[in-house]
PDB file of N, CA and C in Angstrom:
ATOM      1  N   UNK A   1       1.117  -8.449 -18.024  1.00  0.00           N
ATOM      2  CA  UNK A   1       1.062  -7.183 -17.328  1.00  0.00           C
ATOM      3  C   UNK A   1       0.337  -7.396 -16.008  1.00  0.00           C
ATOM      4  N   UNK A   2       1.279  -6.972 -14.567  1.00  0.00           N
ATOM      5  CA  UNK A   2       0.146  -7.076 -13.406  1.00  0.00           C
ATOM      6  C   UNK A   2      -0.835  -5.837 -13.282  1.00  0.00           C
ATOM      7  N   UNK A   3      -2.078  -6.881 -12.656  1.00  0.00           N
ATOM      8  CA  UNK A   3      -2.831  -5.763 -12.798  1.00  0.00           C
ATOM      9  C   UNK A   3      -2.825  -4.650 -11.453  1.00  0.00           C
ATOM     10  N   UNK A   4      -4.075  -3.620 -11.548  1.00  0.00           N
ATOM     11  CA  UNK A   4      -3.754  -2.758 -10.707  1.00  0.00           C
ATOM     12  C   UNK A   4      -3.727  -3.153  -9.414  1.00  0.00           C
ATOM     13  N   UNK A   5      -4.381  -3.728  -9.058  1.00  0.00           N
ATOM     14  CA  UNK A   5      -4.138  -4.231  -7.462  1.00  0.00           C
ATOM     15  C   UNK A   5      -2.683  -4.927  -6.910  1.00  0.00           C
ATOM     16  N   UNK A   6      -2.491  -5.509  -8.074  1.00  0.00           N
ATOM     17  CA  UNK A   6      -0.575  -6.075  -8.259  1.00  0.00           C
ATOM     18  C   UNK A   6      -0.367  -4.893  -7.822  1.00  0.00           C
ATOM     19  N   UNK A   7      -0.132  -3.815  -8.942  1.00  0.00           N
ATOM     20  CA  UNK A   7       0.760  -2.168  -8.687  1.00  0.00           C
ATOM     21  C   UNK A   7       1.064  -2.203  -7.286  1.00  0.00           C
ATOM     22  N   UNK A   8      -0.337  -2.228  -6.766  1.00  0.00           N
ATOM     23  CA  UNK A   8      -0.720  -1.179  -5.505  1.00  0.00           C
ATOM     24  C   UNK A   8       0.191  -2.075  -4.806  1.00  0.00           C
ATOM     25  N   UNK A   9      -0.381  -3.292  -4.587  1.00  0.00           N
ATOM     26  CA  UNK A   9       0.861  -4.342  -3.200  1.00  0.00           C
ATOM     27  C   UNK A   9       2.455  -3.916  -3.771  1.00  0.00           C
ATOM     28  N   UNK A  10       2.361  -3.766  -4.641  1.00  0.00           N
ATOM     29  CA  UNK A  10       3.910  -3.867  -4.670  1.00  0.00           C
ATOM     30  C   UNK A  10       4.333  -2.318  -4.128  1.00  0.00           C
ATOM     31  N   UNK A  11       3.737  -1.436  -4.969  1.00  0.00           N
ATOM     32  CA  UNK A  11       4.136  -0.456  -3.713  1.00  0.00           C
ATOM     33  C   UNK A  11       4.158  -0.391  -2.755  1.00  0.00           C
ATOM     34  N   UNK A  12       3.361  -0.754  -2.027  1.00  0.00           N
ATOM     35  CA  UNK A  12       2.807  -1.049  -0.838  1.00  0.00           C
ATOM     36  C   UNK A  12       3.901  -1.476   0.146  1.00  0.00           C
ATOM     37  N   UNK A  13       4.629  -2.752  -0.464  1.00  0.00           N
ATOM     38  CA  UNK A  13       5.512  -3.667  -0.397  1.00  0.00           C
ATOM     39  C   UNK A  13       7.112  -2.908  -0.010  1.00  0.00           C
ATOM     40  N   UNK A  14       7.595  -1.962  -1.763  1.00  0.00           N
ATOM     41  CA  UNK A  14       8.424  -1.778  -1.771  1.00  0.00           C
ATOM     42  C   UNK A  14       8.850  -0.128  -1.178  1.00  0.00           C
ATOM     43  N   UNK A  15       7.943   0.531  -1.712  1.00  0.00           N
ATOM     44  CA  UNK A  15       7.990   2.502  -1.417  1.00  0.00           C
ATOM     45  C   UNK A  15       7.219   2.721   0.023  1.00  0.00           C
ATOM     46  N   UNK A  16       8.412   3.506   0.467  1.00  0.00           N
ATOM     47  CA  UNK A  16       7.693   4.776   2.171  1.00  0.00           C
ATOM     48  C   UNK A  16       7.851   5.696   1.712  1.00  0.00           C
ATOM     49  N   UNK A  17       7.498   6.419   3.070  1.00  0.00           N
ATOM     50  CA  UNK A  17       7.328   7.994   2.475  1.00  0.00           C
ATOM     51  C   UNK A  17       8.566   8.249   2.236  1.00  0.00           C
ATOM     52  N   UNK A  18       9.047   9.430   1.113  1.00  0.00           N
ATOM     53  CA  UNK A  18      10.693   9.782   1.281  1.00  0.00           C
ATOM     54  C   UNK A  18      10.604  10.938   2.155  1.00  0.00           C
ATOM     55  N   UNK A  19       9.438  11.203   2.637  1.00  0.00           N
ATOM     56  CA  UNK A  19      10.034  12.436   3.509  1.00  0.00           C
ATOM     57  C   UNK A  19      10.243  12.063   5.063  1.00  0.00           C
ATOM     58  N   UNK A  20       9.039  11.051   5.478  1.00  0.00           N
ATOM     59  CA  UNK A  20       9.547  10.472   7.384  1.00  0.00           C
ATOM     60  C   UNK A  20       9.132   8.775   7.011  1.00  0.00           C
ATOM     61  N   UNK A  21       9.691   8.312   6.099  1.00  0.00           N
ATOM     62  CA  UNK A  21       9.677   6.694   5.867  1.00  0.00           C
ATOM     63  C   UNK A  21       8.193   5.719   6.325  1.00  0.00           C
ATOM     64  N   UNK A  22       7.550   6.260   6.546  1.00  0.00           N
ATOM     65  CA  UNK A  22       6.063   5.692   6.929  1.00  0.00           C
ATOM     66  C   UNK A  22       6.011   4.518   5.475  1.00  0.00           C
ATOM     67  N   UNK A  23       5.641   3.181   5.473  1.00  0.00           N
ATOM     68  CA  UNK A  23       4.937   3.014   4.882  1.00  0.00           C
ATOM     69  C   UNK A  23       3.469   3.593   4.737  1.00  0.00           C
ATOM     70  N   UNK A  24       2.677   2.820   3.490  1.00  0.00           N
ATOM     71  CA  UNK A  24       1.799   3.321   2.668  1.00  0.00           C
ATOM     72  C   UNK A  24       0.613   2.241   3.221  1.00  0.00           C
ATOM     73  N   UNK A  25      -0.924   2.874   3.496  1.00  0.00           N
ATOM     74  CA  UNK A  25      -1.674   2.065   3.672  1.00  0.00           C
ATOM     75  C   UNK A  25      -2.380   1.930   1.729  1.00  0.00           C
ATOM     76  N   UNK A  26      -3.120   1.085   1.924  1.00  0.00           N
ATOM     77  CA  UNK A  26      -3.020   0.473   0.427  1.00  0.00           C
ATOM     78  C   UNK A  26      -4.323   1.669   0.085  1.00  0.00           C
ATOM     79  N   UNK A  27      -5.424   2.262   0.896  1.00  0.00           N
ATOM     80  CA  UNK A  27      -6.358   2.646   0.552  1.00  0.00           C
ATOM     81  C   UNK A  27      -6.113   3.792   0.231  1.00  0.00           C
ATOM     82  N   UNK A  28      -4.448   4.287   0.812  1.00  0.00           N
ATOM     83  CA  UNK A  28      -3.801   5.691   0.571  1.00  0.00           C
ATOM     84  C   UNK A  28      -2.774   5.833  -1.114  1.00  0.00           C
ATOM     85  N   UNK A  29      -2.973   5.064  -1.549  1.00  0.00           N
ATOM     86  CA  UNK A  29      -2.269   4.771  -2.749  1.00  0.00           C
ATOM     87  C   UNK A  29      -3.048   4.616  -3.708  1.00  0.00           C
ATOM     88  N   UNK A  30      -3.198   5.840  -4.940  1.00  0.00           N
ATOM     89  CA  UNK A  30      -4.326   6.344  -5.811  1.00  0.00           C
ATOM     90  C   UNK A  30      -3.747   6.202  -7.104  1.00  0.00           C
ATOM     91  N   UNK A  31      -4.361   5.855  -8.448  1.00  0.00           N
ATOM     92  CA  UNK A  31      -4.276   6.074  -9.865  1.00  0.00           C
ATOM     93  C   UNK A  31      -4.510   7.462  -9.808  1.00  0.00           C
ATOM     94  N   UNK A  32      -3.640   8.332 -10.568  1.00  0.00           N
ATOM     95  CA  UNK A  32      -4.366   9.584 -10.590  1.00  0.00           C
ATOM     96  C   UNK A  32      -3.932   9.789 -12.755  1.00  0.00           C
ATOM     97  N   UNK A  33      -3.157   8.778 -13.172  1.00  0.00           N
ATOM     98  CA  UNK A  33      -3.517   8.803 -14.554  1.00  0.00           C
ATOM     99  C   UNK A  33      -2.449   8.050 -14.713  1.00  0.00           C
ATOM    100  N   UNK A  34      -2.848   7.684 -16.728  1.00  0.00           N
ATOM    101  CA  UNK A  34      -2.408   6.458 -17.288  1.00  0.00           C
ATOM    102  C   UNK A  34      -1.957   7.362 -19.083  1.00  0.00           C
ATOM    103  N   UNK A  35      -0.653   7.482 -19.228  1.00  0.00           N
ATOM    104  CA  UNK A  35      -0.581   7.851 -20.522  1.00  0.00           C
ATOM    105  C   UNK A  35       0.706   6.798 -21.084  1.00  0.00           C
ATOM    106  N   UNK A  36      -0.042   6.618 -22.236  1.00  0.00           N
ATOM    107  CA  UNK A  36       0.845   5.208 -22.625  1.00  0.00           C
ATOM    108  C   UNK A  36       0.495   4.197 -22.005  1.00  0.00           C
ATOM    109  N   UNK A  37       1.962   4.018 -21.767  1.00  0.00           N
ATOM    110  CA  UNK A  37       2.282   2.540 -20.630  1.00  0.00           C
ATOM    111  C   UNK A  37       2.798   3.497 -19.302  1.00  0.00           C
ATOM    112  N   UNK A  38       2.677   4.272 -18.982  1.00  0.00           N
ATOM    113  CA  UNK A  38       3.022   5.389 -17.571  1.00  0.00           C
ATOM    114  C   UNK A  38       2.167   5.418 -17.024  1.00  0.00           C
ATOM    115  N   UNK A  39       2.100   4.798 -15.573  1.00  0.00           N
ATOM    116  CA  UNK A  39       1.258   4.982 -14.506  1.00  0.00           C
ATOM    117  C   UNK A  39       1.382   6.255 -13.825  1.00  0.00           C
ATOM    118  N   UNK A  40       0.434   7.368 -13.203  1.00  0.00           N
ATOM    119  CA  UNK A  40       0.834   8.163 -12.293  1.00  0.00           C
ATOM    120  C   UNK A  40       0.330   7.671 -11.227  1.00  0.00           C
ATOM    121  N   UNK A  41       0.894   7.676 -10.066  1.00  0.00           N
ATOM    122  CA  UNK A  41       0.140   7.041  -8.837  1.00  0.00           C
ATOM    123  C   UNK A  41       0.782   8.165  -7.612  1.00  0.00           C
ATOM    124  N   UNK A  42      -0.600   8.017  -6.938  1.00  0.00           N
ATOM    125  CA  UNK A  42      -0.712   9.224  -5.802  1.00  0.00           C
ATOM    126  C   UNK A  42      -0.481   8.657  -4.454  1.00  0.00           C
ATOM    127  N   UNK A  43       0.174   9.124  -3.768  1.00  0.00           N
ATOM    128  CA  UNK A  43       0.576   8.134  -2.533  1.00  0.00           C
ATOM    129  C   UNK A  43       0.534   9.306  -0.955  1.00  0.00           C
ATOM    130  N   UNK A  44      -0.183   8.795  -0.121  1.00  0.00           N
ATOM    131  CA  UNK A  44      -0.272   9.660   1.165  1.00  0.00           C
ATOM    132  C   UNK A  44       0.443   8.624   2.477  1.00  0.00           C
ATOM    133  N   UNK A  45       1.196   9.351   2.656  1.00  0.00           N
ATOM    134  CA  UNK A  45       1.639   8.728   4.349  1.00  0.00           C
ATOM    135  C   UNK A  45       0.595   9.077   5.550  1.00  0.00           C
ATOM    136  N   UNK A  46       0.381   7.999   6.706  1.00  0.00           N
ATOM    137  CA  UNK A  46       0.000   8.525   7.670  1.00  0.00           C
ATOM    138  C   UNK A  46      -0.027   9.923   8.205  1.00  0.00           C
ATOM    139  N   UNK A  47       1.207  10.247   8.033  1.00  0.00           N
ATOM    140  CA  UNK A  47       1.426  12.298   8.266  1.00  0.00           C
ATOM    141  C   UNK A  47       0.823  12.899   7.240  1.00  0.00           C
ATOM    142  N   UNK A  48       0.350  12.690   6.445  1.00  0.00           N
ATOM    143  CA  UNK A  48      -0.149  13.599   5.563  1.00  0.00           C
ATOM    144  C   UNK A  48       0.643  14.196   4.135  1.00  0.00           C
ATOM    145  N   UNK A  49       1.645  13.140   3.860  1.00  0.00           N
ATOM    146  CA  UNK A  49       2.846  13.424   2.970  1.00  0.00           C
ATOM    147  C   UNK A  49       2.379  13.274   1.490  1.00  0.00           C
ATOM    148  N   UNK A  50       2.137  14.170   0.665  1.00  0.00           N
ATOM    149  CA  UNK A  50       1.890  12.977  -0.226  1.00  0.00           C
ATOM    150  C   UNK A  50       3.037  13.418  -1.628  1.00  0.00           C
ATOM    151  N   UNK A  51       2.819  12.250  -2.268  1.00  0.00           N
ATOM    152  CA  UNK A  51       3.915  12.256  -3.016  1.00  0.00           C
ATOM    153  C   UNK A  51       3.016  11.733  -4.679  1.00  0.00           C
ATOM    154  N   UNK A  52       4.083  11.509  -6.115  1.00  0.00           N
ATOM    155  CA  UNK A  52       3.754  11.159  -6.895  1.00  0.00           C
ATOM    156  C   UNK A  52       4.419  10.804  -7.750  1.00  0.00           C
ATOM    157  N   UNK A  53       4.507   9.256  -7.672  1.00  0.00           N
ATOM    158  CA  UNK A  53       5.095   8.461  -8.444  1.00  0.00           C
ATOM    159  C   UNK A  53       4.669   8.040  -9.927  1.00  0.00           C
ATOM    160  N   UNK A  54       5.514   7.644 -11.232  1.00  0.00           N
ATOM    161  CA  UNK A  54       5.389   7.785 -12.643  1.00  0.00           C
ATOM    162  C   UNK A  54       6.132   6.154 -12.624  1.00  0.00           C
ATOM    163  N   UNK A  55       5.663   5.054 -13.089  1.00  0.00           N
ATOM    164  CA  UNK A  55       6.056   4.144 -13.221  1.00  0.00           C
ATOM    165  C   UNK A  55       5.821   3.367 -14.880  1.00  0.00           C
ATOM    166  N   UNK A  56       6.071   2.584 -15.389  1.00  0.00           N
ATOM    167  CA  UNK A  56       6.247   2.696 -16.961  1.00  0.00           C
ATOM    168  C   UNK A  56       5.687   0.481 -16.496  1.00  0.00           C
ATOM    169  N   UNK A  57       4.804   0.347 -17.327  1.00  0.00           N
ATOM    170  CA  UNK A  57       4.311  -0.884 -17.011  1.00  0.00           C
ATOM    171  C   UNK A  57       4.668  -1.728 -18.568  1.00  0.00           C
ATOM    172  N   UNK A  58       4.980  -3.043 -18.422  1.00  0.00           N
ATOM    173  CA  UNK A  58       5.458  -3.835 -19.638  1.00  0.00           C
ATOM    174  C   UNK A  58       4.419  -4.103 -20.473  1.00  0.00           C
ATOM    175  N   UNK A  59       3.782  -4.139 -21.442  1.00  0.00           N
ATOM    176  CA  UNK A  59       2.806  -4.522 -22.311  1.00  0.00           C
ATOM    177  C   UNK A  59       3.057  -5.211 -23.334  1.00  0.00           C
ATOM    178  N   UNK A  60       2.283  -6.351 -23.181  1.00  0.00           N
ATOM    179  CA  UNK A  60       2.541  -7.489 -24.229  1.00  0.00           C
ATOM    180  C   UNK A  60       1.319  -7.110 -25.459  1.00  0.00           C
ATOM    181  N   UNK A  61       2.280  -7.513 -26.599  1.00  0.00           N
ATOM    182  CA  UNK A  61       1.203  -7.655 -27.965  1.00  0.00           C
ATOM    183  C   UNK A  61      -0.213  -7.514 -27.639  1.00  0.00           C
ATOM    184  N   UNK A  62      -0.691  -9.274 -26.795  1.00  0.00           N
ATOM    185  CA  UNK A  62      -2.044  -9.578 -27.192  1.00  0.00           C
ATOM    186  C   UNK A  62      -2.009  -9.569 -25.539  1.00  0.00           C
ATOM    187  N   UNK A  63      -3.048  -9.139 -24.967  1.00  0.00           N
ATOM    188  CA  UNK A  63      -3.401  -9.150 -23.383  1.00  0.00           C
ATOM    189  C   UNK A  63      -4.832  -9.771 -23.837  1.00  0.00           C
ATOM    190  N   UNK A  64      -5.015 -11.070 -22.688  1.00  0.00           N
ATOM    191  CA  UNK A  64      -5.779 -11.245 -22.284  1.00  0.00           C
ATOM    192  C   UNK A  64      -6.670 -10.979 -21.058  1.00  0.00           C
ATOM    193  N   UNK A  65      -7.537 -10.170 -21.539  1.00  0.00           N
ATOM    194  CA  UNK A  65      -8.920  -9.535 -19.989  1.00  0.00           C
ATOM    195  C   UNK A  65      -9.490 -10.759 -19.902  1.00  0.00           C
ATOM    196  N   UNK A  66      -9.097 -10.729 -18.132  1.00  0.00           N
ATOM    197  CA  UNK A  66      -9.932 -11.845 -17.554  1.00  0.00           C
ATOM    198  C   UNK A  66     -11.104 -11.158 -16.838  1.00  0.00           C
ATOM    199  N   UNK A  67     -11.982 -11.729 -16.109  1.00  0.00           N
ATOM    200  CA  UNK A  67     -13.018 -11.402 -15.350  1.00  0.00           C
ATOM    201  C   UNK A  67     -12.574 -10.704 -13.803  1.00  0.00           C
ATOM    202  N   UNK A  68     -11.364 -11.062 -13.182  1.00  0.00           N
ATOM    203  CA  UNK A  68     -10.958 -10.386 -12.492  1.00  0.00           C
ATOM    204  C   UNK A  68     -10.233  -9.072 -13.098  1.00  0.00           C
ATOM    205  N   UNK A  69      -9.670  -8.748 -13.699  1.00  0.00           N
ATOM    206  CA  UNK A  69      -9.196  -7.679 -14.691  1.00  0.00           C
ATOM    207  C   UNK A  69     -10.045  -6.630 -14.488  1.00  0.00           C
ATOM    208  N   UNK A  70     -11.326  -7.058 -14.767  1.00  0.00           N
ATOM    209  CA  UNK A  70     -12.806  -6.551 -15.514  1.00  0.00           C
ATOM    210  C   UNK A  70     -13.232  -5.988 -13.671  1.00  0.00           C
ATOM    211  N   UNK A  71     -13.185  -6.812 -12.679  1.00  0.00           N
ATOM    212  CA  UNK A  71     -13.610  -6.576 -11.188  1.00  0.00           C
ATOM    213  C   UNK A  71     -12.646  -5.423 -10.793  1.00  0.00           C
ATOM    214  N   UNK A  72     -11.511  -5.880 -10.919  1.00  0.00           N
ATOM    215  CA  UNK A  72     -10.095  -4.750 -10.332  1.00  0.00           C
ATOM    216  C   UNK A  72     -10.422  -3.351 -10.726  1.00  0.00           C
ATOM    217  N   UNK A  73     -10.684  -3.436 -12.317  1.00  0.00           N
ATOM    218  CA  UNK A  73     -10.975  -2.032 -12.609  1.00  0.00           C
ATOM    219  C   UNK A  73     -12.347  -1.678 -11.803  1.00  0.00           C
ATOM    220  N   UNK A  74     -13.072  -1.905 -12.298  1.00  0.00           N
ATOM    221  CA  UNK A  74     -14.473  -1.363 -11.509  1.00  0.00           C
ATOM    222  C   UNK A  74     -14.048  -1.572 -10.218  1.00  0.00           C
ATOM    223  N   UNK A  75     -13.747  -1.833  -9.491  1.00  0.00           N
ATOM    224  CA  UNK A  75     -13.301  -1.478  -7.806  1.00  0.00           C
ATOM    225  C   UNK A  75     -12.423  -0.086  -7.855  1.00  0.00           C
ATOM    226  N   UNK A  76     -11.400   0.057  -8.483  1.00  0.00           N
ATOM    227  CA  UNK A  76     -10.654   0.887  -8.672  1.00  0.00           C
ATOM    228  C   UNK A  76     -11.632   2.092  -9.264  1.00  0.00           C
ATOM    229  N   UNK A  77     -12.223   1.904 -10.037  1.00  0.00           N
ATOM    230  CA  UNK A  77     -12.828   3.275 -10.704  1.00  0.00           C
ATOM    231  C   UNK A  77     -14.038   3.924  -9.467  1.00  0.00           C
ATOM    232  N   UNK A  78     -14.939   2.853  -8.885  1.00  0.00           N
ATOM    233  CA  UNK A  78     -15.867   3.068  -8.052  1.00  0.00           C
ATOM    234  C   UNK A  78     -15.248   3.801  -6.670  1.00  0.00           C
ATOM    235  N   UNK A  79     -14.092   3.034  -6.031  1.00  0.00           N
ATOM    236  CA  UNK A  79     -12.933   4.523  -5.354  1.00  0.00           C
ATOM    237  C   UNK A  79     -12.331   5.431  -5.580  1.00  0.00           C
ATOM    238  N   UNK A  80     -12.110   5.704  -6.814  1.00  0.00           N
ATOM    239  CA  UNK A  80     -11.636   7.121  -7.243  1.00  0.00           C
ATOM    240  C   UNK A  80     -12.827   8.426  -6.879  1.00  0.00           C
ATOM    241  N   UNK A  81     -11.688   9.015  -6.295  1.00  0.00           N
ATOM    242  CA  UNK A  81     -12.785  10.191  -5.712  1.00  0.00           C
ATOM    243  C   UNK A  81     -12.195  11.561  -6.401  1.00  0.00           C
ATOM    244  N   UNK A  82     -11.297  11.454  -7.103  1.00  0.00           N
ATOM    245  CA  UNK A  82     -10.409  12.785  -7.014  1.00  0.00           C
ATOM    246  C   UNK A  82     -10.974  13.477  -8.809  1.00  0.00           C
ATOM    247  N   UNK A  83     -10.500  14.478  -9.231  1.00  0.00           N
ATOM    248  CA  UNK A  83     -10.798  15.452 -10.077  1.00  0.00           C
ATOM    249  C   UNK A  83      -9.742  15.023 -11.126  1.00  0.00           C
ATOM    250  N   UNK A  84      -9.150  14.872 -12.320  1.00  0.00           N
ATOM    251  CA  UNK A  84      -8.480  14.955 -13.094  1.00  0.00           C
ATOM    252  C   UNK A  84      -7.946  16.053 -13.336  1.00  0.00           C
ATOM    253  N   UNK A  85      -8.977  17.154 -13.631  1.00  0.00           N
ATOM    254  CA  UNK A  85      -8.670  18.775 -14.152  1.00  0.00           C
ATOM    255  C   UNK A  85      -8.524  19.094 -12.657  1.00  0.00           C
ATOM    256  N   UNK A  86      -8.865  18.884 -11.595  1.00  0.00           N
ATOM    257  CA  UNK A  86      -8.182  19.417  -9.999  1.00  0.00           C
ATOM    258  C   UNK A  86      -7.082  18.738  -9.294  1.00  0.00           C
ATOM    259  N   UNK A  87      -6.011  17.371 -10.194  1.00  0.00           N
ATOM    260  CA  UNK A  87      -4.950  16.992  -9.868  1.00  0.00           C
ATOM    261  C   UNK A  87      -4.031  17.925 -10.492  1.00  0.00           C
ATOM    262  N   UNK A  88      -4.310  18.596 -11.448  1.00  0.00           N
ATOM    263  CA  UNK A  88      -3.529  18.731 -12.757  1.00  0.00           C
ATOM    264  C   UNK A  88      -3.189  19.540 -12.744  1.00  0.00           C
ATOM    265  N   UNK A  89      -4.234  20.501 -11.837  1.00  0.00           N
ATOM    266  CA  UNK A  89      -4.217  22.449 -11.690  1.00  0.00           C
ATOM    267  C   UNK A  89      -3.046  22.600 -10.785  1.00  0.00           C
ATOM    268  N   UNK A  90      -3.108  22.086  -9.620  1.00  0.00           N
ATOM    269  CA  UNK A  90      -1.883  22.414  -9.414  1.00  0.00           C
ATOM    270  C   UNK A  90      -0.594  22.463  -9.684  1.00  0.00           C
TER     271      UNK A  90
END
């Protein structure tokens, strides 16, 4: 399974905005939740577009957590700025 920073480049990589094609700066591209194996990910264009993508990630039996694994998340959690119950309300 790649991890989250994988996700992010590859979006990064592959998705623009669908509304004026801007790519995505990487710091604009958010976890906003995880059910199952379903990523929700929050995505802002330069204009102010934002959008929200549902992506479904492969999971093997036995995953091995490495120490970068363990860094990615805590980077990722320490930038999350947003509300769960104030993504949701709307």
């Amino acid at each position: 399974m790649p991890n989250l920073m994988e996700i992010i480049r590859q979006i990064q990589r592959d998705l623009s905005c669908p509304i004026c094609g801007q790519s995505y700066e990487i710091g604009k591209i958010r976890l906003r939740g995880l059910f199952d194996r379903t990523l929700i990910i929050q995505t802002i264009c330069a204009s102010g577009h934002l959008t929200l993508f549902m992506t479904t990630v492969k999971v093997q039996k036995k995953i091995p957590i490495s120490t970068n694994d363990i860094i990615d998340l805590h980077k990722a959690l320490e930038n999350f700025n947003g509300d769960f119950q104030k993504v949701w309300k709307n």
